[in-house]
C-alpha atoms as a PDB file:
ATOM      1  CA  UNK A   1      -3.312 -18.838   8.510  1.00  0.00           C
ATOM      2  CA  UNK A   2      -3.793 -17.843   4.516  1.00  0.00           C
ATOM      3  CA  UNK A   3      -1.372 -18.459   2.377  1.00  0.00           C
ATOM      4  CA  UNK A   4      -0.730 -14.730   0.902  1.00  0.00           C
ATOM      5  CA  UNK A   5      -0.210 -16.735  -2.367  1.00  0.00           C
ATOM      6  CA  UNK A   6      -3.677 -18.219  -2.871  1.00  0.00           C
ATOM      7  CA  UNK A   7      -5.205 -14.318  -3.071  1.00  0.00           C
ATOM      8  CA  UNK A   8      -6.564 -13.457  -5.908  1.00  0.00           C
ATOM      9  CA  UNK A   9      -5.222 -10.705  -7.622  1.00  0.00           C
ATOM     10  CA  UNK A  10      -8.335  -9.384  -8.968  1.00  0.00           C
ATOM     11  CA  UNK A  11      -9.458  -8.130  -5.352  1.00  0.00           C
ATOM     12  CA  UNK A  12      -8.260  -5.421  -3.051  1.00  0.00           C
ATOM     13  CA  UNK A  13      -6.370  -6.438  -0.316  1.00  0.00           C
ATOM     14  CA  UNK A  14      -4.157  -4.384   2.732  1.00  0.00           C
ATOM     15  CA  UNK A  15      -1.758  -5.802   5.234  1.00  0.00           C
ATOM     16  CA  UNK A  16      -1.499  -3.380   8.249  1.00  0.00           C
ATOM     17  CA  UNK A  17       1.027  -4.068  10.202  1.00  0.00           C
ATOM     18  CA  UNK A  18       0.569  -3.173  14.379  1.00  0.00           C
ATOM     19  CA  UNK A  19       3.209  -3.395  17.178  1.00  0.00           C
ATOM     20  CA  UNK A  20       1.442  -3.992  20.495  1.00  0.00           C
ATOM     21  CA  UNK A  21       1.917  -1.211  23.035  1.00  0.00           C
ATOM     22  CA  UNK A  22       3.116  -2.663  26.724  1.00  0.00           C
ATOM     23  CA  UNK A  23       2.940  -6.564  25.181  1.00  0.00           C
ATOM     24  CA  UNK A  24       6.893  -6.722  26.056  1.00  0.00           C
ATOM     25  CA  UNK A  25       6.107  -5.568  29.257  1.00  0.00           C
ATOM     26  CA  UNK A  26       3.277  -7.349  30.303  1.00  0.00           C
ATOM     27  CA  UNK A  27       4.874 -10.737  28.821  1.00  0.00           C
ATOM     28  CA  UNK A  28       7.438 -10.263  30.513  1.00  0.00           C
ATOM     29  CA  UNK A  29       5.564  -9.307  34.358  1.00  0.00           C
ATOM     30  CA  UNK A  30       3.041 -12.402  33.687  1.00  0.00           C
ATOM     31  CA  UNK A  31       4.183 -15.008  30.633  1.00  0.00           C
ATOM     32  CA  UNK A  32       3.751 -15.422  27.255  1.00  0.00           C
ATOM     33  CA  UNK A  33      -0.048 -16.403  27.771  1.00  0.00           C
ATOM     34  CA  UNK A  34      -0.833 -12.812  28.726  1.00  0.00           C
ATOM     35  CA  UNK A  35       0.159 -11.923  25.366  1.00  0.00           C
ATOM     36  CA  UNK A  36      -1.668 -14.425  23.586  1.00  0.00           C
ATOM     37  CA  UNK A  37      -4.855 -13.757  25.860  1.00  0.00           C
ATOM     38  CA  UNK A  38      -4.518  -9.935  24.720  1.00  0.00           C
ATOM     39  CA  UNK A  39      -4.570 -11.143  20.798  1.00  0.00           C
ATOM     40  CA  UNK A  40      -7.146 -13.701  21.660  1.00  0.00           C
ATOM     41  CA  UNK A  41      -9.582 -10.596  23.282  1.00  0.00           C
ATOM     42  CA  UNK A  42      -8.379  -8.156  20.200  1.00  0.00           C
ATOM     43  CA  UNK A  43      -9.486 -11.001  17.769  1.00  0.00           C
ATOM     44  CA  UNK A  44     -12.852 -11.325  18.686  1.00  0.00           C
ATOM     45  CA  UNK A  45     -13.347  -7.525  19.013  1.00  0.00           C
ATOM     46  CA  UNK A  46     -12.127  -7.464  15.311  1.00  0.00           C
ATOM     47  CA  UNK A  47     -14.747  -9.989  14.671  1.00  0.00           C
ATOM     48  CA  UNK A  48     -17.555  -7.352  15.737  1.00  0.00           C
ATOM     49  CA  UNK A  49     -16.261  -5.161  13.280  1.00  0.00           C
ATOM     50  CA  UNK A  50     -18.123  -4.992   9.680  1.00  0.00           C
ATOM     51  CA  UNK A  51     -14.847  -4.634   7.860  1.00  0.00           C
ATOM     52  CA  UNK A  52     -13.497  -8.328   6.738  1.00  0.00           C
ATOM     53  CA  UNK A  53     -10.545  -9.446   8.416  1.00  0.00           C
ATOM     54  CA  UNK A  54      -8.772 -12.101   6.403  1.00  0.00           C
ATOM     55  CA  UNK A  55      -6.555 -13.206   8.793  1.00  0.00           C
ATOM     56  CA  UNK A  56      -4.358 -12.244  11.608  1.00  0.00           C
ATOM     57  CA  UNK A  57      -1.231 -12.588  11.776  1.00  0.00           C
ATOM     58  CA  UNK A  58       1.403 -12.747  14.913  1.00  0.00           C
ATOM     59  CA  UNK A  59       4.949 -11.809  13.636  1.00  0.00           C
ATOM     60  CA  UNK A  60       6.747 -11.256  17.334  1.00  0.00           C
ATOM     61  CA  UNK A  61       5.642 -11.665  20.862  1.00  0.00           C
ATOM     62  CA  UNK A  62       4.495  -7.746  20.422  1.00  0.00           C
ATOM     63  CA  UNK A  63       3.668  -7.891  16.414  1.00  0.00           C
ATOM     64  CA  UNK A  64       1.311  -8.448  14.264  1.00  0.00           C
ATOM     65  CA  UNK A  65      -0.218  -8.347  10.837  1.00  0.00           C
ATOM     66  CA  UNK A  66      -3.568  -7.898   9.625  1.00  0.00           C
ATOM     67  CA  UNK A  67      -5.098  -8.848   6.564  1.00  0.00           C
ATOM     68  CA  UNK A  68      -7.483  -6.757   5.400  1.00  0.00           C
ATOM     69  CA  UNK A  69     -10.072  -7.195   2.560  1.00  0.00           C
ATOM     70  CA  UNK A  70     -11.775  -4.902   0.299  1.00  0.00           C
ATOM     71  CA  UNK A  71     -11.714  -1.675  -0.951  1.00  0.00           C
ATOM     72  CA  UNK A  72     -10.091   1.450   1.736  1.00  0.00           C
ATOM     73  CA  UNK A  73      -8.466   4.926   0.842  1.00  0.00           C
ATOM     74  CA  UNK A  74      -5.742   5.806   3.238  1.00  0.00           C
ATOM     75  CA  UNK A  75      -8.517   7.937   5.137  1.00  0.00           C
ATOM     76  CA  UNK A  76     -10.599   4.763   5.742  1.00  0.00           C
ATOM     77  CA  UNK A  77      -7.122   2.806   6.697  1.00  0.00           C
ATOM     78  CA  UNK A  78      -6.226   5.559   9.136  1.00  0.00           C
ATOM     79  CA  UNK A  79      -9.779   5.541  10.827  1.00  0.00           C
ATOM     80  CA  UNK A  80      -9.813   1.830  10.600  1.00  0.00           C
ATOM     81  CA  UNK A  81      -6.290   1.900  12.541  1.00  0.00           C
ATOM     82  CA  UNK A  82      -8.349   4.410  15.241  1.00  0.00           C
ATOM     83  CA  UNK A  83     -10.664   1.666  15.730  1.00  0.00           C
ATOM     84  CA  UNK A  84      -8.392  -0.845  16.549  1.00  0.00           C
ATOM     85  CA  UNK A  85      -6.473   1.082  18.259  1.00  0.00           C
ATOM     86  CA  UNK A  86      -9.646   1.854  20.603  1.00  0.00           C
ATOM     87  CA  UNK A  87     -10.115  -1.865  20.848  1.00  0.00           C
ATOM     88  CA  UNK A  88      -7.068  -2.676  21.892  1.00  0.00           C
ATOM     89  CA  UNK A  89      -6.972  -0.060  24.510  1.00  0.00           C
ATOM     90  CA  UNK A  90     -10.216  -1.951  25.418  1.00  0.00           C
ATOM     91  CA  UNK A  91      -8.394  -5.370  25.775  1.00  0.00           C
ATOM     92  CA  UNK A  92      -5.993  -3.876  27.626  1.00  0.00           C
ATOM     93  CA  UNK A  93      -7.806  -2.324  30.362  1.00  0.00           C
ATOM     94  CA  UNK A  94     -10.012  -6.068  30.786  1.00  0.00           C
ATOM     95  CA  UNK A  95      -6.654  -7.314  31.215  1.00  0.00           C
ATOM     96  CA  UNK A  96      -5.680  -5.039  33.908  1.00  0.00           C
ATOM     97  CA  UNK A  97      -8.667  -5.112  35.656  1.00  0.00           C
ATOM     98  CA  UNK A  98      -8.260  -9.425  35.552  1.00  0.00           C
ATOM     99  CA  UNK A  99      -4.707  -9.052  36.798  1.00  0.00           C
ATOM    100  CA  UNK A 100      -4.970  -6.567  39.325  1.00  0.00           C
ATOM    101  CA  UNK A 101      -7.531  -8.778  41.565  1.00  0.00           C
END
């Protein structure tokens, strides 16, 4: 992880902050792994993106933090936040489908 510290001040950063929907629940039906699989699959989805992820970072079992770099409005944030949103749906419906078998 990035120290917050070493950023330079000269360059436009955001930290968006995202609680996991069902992460409680599914740690709690199948282990902490599941939950760590689920930010391992979001991860690399975020890595297809062409925005520049800093960093990600895993406050809780069902939170997280994302560091974000370059220059947004809050329009491009909130369609940003659409898009991950729609990936995480994504990750959540391989994990089902791995599960369920």
């Amino acid at each position: 992880a990035m120290d917050l510290d070493d950023l330079s001040a000269n360059e436009s950063y955001h930290l968006m902050y995202i609680q996991l929907d069902n992460a409680r629940s599914y740690q709690v039906v199948y282990g902490s792994q599941i939950v760590r699989n689920m930010l391992s699959h979001l991860a690399n989805t975020l890595n297809r993106f062409p925005d520049k992820f800093v960093d990600l970072y895993r406050i809780q079992s069902h939170d997280f933090a994302i560091l974000l770099y370059g220059k947004y409005d809050e329009e491009d944030l909130k369609e940003l936040a659409l898009r991950i949103h729609s990936a995480y749906q994504e990750s959540i419906k391989a994990i089902d489908l791995l599960f369920a078998t």
